[in-house]
N, C-alpha and C. Protein backbone atom coordinates (compact mmCIF):
# COMPACT_ATOMS: atom_id res chain seq x y z
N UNK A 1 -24.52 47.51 34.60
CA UNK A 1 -25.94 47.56 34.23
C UNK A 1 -26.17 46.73 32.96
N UNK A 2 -27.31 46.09 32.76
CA UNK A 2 -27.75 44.86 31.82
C UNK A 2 -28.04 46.02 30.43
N UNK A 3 -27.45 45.38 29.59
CA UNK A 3 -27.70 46.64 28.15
C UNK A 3 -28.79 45.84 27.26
N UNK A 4 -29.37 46.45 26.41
CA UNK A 4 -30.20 46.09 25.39
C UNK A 4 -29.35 46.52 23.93
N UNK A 5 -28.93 45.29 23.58
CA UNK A 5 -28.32 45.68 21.45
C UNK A 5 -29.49 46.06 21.03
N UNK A 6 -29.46 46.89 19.84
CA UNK A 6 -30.51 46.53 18.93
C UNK A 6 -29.85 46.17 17.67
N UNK A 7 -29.99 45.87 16.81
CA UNK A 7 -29.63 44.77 15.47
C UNK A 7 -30.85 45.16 14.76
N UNK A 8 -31.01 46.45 13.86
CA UNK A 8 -31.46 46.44 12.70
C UNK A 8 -31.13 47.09 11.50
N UNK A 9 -30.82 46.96 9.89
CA UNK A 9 -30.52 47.73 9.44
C UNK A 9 -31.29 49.01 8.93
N UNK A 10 -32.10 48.76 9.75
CA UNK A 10 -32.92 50.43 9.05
C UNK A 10 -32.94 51.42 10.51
N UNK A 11 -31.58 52.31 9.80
CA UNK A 11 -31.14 53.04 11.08
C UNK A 11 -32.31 53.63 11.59
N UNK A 12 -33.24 54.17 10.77
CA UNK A 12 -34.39 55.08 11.37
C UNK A 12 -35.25 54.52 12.68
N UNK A 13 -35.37 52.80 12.64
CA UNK A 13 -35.87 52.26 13.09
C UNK A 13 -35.19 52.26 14.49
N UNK A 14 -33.50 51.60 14.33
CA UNK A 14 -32.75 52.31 15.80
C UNK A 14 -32.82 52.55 16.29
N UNK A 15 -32.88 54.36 15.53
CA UNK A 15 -32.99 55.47 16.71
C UNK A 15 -34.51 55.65 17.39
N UNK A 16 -35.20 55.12 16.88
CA UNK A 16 -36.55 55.28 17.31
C UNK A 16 -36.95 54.93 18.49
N UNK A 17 -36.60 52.98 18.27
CA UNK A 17 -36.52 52.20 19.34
C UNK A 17 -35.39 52.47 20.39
N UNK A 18 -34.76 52.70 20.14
CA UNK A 18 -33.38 53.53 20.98
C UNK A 18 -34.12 54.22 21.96
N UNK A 19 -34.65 55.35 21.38
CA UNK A 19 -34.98 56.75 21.73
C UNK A 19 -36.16 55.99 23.50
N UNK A 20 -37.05 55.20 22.58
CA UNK A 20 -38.01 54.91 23.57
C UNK A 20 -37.48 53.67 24.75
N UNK A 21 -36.28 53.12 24.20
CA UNK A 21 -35.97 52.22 25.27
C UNK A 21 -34.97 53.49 26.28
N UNK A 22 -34.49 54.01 25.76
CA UNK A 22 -33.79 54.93 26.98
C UNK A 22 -35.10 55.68 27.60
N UNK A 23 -35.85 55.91 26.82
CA UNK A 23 -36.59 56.74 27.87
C UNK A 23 -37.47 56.28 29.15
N UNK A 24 -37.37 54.64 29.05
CA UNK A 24 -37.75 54.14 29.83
C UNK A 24 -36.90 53.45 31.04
N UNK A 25 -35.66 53.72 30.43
CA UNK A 25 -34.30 53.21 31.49
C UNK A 25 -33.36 52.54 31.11
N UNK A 26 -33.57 52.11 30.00
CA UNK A 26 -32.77 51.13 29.87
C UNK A 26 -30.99 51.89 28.76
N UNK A 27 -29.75 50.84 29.15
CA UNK A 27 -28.73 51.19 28.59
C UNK A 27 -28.90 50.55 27.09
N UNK A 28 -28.65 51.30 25.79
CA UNK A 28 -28.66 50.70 24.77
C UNK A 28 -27.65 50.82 23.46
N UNK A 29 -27.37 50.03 22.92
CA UNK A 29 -26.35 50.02 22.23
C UNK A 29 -27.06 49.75 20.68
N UNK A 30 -26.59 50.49 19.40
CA UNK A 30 -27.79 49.98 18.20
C UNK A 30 -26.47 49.42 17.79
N UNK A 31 -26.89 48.73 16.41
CA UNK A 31 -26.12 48.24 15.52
C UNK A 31 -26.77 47.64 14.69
N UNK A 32 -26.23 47.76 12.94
CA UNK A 32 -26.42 47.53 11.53
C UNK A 32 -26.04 46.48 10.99
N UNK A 33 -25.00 46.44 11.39
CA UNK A 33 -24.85 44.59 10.76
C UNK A 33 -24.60 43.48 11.86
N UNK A 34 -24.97 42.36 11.13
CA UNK A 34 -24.70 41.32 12.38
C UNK A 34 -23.27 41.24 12.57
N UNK A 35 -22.70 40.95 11.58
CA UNK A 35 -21.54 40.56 11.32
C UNK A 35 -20.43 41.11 12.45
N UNK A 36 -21.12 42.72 12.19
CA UNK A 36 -19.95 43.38 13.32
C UNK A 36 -20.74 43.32 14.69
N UNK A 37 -21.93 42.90 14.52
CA UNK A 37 -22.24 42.94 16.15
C UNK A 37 -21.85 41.67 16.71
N UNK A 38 -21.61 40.73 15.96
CA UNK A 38 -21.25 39.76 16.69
C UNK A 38 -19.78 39.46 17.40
N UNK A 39 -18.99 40.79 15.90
CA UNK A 39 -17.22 40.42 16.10
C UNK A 39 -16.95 41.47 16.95
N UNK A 40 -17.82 42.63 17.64
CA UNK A 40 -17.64 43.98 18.41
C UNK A 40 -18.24 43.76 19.59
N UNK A 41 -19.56 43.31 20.22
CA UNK A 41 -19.79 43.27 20.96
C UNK A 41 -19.75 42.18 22.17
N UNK A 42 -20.07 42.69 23.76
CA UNK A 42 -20.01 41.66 24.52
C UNK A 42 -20.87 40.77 24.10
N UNK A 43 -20.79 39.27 24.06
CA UNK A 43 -21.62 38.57 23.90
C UNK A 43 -22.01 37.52 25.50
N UNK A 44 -20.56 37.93 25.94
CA UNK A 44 -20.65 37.13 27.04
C UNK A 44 -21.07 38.01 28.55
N UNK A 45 -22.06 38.49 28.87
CA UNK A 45 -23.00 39.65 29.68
C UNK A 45 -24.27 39.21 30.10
N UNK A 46 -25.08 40.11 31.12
CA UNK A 46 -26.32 39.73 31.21
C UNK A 46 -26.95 41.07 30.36
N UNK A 47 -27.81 41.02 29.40
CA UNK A 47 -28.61 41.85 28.65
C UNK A 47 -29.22 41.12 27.60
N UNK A 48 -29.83 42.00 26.82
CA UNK A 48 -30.87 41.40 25.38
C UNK A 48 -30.03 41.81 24.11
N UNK A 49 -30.64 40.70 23.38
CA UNK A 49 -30.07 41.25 21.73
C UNK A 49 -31.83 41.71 21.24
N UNK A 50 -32.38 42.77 20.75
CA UNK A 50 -33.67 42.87 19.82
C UNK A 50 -33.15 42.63 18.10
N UNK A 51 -33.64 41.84 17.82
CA UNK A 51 -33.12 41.69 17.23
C UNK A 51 -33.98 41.01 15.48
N UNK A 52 -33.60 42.08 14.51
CA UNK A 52 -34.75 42.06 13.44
C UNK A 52 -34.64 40.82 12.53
N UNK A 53 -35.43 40.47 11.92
CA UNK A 53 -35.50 38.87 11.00
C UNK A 53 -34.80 39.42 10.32
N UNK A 54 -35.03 40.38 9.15
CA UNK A 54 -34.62 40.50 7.70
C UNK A 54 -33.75 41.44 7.62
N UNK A 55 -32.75 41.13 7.22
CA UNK A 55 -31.42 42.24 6.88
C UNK A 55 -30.52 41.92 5.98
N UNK A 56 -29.96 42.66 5.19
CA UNK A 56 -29.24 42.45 4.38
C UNK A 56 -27.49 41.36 5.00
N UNK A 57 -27.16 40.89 3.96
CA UNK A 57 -26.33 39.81 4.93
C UNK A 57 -26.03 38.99 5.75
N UNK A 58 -26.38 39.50 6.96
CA UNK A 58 -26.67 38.13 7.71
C UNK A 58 -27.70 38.41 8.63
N UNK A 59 -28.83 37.55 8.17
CA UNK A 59 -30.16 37.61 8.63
C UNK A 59 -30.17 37.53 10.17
N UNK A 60 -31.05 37.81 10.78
CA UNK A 60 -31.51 37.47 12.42
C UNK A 60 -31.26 36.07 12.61
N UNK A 61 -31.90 35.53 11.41
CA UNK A 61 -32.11 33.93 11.98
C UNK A 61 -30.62 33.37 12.04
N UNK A 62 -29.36 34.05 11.12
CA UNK A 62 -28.15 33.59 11.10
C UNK A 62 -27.51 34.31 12.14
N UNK A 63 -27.83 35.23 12.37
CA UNK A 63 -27.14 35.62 13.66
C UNK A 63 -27.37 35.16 15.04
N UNK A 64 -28.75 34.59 14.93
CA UNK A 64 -29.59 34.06 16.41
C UNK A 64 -28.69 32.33 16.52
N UNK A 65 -28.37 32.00 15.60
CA UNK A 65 -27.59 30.73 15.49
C UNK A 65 -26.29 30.87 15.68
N UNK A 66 -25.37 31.83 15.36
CA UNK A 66 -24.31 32.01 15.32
C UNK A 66 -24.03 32.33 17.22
N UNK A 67 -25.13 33.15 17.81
CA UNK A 67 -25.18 33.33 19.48
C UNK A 67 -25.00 32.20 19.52
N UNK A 68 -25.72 30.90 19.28
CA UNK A 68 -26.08 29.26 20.23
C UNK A 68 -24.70 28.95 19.86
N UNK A 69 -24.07 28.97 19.02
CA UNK A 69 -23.08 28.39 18.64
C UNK A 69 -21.56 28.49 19.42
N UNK A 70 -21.78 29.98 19.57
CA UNK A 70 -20.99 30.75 20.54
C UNK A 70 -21.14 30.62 22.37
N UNK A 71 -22.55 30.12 22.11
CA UNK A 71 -22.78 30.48 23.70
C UNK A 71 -22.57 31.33 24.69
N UNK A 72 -23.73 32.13 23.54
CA UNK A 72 -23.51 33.75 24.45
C UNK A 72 -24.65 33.81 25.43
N UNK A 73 -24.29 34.89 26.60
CA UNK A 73 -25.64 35.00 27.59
C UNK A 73 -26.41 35.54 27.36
N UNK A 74 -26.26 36.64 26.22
CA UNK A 74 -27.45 37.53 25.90
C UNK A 74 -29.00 37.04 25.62
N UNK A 75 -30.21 37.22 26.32
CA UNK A 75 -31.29 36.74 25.31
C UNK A 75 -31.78 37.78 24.07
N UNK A 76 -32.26 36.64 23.36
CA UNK A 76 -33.00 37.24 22.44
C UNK A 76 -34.40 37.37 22.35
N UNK A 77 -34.63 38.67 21.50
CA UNK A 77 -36.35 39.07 21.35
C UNK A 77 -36.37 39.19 20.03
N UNK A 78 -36.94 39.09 19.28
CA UNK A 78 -37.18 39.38 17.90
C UNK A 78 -38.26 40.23 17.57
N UNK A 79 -37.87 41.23 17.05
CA UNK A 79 -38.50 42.34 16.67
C UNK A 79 -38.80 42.43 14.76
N UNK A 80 -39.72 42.31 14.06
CA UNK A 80 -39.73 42.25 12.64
C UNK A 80 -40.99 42.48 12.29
N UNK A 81 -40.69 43.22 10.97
CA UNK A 81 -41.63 43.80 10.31
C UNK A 81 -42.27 42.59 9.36
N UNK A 82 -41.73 41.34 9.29
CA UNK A 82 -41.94 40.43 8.46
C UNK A 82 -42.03 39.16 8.56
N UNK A 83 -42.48 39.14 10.36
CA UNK A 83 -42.63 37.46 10.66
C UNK A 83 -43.63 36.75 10.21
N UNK A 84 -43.47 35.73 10.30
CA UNK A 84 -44.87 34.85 10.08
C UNK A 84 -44.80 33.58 11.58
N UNK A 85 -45.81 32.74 11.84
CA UNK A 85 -46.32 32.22 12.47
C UNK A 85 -45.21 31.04 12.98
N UNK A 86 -44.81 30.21 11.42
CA UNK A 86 -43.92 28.82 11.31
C UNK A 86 -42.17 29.31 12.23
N UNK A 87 -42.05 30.92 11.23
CA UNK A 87 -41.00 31.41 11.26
C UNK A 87 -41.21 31.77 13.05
N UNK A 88 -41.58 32.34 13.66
CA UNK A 88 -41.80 32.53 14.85
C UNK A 88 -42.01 31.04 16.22
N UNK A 89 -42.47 30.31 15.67
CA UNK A 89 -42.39 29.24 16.50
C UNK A 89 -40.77 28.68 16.20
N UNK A 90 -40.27 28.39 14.95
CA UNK A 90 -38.74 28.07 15.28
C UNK A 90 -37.78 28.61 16.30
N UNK A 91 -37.97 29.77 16.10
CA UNK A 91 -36.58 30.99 16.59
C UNK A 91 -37.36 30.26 18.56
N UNK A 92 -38.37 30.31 18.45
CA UNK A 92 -38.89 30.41 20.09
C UNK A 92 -38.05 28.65 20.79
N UNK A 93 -38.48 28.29 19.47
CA UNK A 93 -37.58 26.81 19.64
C UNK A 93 -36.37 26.49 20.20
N UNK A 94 -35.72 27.93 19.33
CA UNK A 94 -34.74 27.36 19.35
C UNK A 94 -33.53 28.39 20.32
N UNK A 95 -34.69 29.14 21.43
CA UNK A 95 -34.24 29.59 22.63
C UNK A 95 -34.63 31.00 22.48
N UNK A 96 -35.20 31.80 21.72
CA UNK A 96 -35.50 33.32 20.89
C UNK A 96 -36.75 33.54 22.60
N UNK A 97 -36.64 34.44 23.22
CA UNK A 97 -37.59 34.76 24.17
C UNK A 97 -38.54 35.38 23.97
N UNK A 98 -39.21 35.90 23.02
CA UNK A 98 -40.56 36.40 22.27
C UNK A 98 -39.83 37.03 20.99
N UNK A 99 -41.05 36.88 20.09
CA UNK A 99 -41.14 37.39 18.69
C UNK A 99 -42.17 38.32 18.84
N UNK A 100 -42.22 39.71 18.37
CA UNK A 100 -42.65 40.70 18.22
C UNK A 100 -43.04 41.09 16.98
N UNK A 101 -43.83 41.81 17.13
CA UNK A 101 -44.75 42.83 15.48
C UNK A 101 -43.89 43.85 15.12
N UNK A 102 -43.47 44.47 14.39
CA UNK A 102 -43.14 45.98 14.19
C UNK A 102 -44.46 46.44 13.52
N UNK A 103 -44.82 47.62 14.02
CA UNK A 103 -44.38 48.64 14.67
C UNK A 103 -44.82 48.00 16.20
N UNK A 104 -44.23 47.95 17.27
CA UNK A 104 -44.85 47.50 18.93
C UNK A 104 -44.55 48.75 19.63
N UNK A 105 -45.54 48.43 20.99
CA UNK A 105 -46.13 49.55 21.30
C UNK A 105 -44.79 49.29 23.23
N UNK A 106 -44.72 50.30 23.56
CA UNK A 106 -43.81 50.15 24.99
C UNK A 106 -44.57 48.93 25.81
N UNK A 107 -45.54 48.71 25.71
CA UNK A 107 -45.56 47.86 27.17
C UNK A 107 -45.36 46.63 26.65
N UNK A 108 -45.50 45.51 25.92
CA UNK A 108 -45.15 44.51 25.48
C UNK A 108 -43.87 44.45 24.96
N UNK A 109 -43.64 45.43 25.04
CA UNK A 109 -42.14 45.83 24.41
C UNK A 109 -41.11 45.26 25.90
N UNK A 110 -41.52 46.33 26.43
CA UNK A 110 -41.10 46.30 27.99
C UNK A 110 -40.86 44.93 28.62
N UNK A 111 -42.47 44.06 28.88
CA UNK A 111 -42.58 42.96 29.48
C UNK A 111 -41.40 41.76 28.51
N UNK A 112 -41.47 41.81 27.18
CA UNK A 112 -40.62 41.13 26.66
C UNK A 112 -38.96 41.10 27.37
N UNK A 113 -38.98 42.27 27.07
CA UNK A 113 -37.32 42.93 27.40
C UNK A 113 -36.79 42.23 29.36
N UNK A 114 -38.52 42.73 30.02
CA UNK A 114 -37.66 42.11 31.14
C UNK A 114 -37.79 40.76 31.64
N UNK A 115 -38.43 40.17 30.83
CA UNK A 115 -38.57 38.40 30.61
C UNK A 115 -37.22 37.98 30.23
N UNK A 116 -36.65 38.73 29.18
CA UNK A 116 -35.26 38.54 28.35
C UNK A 116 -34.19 38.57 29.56
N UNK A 117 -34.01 40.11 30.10
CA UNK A 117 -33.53 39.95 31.15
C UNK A 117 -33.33 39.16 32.21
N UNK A 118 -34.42 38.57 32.83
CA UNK A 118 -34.25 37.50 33.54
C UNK A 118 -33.73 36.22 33.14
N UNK A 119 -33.81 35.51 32.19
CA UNK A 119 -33.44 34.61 31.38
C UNK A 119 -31.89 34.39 31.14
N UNK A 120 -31.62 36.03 31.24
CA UNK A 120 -29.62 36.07 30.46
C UNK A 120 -29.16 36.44 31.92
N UNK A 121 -29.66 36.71 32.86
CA UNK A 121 -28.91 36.72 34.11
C UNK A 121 -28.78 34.96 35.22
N UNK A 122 -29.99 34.27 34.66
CA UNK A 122 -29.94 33.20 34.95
C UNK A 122 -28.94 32.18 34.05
N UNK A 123 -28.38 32.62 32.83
CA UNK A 123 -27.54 31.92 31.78
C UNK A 123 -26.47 32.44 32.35
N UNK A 124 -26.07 33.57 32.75
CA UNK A 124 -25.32 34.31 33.00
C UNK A 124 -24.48 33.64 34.10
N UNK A 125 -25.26 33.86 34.99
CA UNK A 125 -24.98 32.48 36.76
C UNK A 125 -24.53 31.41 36.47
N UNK A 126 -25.26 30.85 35.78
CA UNK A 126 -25.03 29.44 35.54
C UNK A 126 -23.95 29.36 34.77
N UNK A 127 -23.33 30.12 33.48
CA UNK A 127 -22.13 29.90 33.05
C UNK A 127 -21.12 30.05 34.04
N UNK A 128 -20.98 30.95 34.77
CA UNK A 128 -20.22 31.36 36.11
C UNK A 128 -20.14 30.27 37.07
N UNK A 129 -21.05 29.51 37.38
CA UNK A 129 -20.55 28.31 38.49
C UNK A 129 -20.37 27.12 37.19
N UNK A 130 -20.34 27.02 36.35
CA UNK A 130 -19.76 25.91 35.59
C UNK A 130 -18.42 26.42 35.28
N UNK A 131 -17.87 27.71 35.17
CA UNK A 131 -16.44 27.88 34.96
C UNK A 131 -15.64 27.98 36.18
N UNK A 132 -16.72 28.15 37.47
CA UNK A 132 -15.91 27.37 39.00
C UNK A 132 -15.62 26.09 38.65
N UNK A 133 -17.02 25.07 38.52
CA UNK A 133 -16.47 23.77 38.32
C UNK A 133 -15.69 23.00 37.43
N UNK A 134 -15.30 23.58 36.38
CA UNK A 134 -14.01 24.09 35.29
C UNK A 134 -12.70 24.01 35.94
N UNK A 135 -12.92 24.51 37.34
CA UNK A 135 -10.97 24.59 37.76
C UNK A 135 -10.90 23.31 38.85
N UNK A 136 -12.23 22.61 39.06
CA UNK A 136 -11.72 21.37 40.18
C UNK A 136 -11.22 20.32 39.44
N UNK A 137 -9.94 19.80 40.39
CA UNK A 137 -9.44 18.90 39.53
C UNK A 137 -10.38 17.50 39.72
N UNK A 138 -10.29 16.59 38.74
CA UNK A 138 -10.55 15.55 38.82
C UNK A 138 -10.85 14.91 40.24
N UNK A 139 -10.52 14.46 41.40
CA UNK A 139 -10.73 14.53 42.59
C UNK A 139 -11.54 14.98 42.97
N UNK A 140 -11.34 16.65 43.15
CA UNK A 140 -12.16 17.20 43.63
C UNK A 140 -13.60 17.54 43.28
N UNK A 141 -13.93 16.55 41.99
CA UNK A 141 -15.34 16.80 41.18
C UNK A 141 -15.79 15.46 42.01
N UNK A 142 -14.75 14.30 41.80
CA UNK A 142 -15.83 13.28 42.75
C UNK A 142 -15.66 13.38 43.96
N UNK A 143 -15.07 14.14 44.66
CA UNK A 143 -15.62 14.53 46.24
C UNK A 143 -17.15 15.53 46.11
N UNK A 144 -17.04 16.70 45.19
CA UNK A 144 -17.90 17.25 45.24
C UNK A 144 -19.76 16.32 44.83
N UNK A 145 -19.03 15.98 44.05
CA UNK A 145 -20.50 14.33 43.75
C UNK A 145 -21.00 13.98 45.34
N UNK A 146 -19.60 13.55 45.70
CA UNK A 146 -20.41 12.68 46.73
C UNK A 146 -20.40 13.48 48.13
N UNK A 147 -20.30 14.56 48.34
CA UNK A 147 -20.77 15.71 48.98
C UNK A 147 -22.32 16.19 48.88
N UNK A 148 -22.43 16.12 47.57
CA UNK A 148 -23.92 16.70 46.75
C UNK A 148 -25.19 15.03 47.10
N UNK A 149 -23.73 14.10 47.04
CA UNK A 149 -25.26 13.34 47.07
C UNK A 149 -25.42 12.64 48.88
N UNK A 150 -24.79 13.88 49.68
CA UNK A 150 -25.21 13.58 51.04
C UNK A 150 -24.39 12.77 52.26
N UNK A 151 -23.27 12.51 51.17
CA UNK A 151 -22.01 11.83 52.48
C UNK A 151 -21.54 12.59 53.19
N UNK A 152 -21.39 11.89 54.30
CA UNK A 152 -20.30 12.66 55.13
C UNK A 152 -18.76 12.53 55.25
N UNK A 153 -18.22 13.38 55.81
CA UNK A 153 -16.60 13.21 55.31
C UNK A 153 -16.05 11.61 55.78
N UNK A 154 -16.35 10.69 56.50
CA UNK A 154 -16.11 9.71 57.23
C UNK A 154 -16.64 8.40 55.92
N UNK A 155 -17.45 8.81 55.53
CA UNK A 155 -17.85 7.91 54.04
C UNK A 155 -17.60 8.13 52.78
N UNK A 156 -16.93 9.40 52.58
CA UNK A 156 -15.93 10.30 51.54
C UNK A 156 -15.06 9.78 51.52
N UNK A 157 -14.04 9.56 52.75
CA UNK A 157 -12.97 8.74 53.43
C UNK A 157 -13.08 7.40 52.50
N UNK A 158 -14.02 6.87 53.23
CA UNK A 158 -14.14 5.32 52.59
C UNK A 158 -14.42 5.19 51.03
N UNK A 159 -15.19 5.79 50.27
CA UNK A 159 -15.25 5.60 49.38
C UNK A 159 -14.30 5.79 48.25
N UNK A 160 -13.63 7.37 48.68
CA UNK A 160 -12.60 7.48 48.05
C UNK A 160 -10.86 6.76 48.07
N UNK A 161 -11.01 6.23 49.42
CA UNK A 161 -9.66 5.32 49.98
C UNK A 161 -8.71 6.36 50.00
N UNK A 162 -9.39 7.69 50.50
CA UNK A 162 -8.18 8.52 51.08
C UNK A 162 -8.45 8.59 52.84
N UNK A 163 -7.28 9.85 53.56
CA UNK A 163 -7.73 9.96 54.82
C UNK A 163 -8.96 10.86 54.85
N UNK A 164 -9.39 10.75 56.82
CA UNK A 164 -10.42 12.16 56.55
C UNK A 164 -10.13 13.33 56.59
N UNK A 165 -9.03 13.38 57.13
CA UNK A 165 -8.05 14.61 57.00
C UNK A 165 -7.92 15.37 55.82
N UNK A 166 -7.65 14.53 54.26
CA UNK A 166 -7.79 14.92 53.15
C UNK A 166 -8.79 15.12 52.55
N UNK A 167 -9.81 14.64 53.19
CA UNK A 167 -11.57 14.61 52.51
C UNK A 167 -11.80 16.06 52.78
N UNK A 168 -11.46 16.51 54.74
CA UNK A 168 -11.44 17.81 54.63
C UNK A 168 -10.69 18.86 53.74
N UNK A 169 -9.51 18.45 53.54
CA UNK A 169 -8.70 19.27 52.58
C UNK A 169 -9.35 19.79 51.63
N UNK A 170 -9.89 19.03 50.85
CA UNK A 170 -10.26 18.76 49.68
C UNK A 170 -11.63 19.41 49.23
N UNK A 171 -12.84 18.96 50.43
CA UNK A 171 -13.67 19.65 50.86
C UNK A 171 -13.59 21.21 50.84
N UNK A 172 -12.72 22.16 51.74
CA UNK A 172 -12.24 23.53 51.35
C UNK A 172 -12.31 24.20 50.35
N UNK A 173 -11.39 23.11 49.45
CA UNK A 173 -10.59 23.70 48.57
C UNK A 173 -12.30 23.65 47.27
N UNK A 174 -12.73 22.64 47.77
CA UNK A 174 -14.29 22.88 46.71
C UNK A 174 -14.85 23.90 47.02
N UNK A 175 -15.60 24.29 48.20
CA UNK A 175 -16.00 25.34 48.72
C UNK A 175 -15.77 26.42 48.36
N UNK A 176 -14.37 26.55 48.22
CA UNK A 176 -13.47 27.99 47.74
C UNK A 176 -13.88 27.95 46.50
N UNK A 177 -13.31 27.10 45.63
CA UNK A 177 -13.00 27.65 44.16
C UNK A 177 -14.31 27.33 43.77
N UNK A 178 -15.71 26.92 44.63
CA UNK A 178 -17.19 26.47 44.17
C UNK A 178 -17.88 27.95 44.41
N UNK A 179 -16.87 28.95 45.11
CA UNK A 179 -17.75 30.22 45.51
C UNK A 179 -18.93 29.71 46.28
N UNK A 180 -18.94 28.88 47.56
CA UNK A 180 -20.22 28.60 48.21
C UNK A 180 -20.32 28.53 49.68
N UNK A 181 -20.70 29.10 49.96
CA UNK A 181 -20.62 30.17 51.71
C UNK A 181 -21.48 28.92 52.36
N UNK A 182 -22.13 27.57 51.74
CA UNK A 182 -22.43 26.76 52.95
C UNK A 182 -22.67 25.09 51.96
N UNK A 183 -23.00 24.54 52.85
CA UNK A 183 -23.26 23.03 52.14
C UNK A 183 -24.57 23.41 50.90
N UNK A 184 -25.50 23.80 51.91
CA UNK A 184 -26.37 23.95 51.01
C UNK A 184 -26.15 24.77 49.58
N UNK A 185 -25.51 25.95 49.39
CA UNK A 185 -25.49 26.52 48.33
C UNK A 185 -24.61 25.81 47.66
N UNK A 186 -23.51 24.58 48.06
CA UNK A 186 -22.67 24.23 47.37
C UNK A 186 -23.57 23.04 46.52
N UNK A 187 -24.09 22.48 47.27
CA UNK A 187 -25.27 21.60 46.38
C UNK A 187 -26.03 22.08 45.28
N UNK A 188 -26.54 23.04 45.70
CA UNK A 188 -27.20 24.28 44.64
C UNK A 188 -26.79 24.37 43.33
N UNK A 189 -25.57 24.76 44.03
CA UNK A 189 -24.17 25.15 42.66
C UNK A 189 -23.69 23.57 41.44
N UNK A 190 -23.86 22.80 42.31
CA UNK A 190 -23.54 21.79 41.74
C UNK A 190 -24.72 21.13 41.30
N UNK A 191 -26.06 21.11 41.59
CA UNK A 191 -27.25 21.06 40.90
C UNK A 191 -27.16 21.95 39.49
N UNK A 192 -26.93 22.76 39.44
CA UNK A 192 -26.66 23.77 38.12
C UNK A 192 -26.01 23.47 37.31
N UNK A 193 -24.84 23.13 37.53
CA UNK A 193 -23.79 22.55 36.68
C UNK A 193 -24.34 21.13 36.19
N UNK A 194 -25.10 20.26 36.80
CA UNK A 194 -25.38 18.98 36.24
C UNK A 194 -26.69 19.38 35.24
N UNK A 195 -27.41 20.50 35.46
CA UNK A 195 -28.44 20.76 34.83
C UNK A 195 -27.60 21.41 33.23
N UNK A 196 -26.29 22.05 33.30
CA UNK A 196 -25.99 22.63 32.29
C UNK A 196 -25.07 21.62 31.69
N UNK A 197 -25.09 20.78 32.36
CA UNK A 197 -24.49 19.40 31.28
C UNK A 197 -24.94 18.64 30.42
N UNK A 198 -26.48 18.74 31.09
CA UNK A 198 -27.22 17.90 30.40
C UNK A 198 -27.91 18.66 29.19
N UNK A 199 -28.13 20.30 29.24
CA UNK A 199 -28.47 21.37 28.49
C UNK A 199 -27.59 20.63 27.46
N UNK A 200 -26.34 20.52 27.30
CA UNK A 200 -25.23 20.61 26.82
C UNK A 200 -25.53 19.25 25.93
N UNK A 201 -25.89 18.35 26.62
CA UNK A 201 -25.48 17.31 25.99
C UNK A 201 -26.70 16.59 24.81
């Protein structure tokens, strides 16, 4: 199940928000400093970080950087008693999935949270078929290219100056370690990965 951190140091605040995110369903985990939420928790999951601007030590905004850096799946929401406008358009910039008022009320609360959600399950996927395409060897990335861009094994053959016998081989062995039950989803998969390269680059 997708968890919600919370990240603030004013425990009162926590348990509060705690209190009302369980009561609405959700699994939640609090925590006080960044420092240890970053060196304790999953970072690599589908769920939300809420997560407050101002704290002693290491601020939201240093912790929301320290995620990109890491390349974690979690999204973020920002929750603060002390945003302003400039400060709120950065963080959104710079991947933050809504900035929030304190004190906020459940339903914007909510809609945030499952915007967030969707967002870290789609990061989530997508890290997952880029660490498929992580184990093809060299070969088998430019068969998969020219699979994706519509050859057939008989022009795989030719292009690559192997047999077709091995184009099929090879073919398989993408399929398998691509996790992709047909041509089409294997294209899919490999659409993703070129999209998270270019994220990347």
């Amino acid at each position: 199940m997708a968890r919600i951190h919370l990240l603030d140091d004013d425990v009162a605040v926590t348990q509060a928000c705690a209190f009302l995110l369980e009561s609405l369903g959700y699994e939640v985990c609090c925590w006080n400093e960044g420092a240890k939420f970053l060196s304790q928790a999953d970072l690599y999951q589908t769920g939300v970080l809420l997560l407050d601007m101002r704290m002693p030590g290491m601020d939201g905004q240093a912790v929301h950087e320290e995620m990109l850096q890491l390349g974690s799946t979690l999204a973020v929401v920002f929750l603060t008693g002390h945003g302003d406008v400039p400060m709120a358009v950065e963080q959104m910039k710079r991947g933050a999935i809504d900035f929030l008022q304190k004190p906020v009320s459940a339903k914007p609360l909510q809609v945030a949270l499952e915007r967030a959600l969707l967002v870290s399950a789609q990061t989530f996927d997508r890290q997952k078929i880029v660490a498929c395409y992580q184990q093809l060897t060299p070969k088998e990335r430019e068969l998969a290219g020219l699979v994706a861009n519509g050859l057939i094994n008989r022009e795989i053959a030719n292009a690559m100056n192997i047999a077709v016998r091995t184009v099929e081989v090879h073919r398989a062995r993408v399929m398998e370690k691509m996790q992709a039950g047909s041509l089409a989803e294997l294209v899919n998969r490999l659409q993703q990965v070129r999209e998270s390269f270019l994220l990347l680059s």
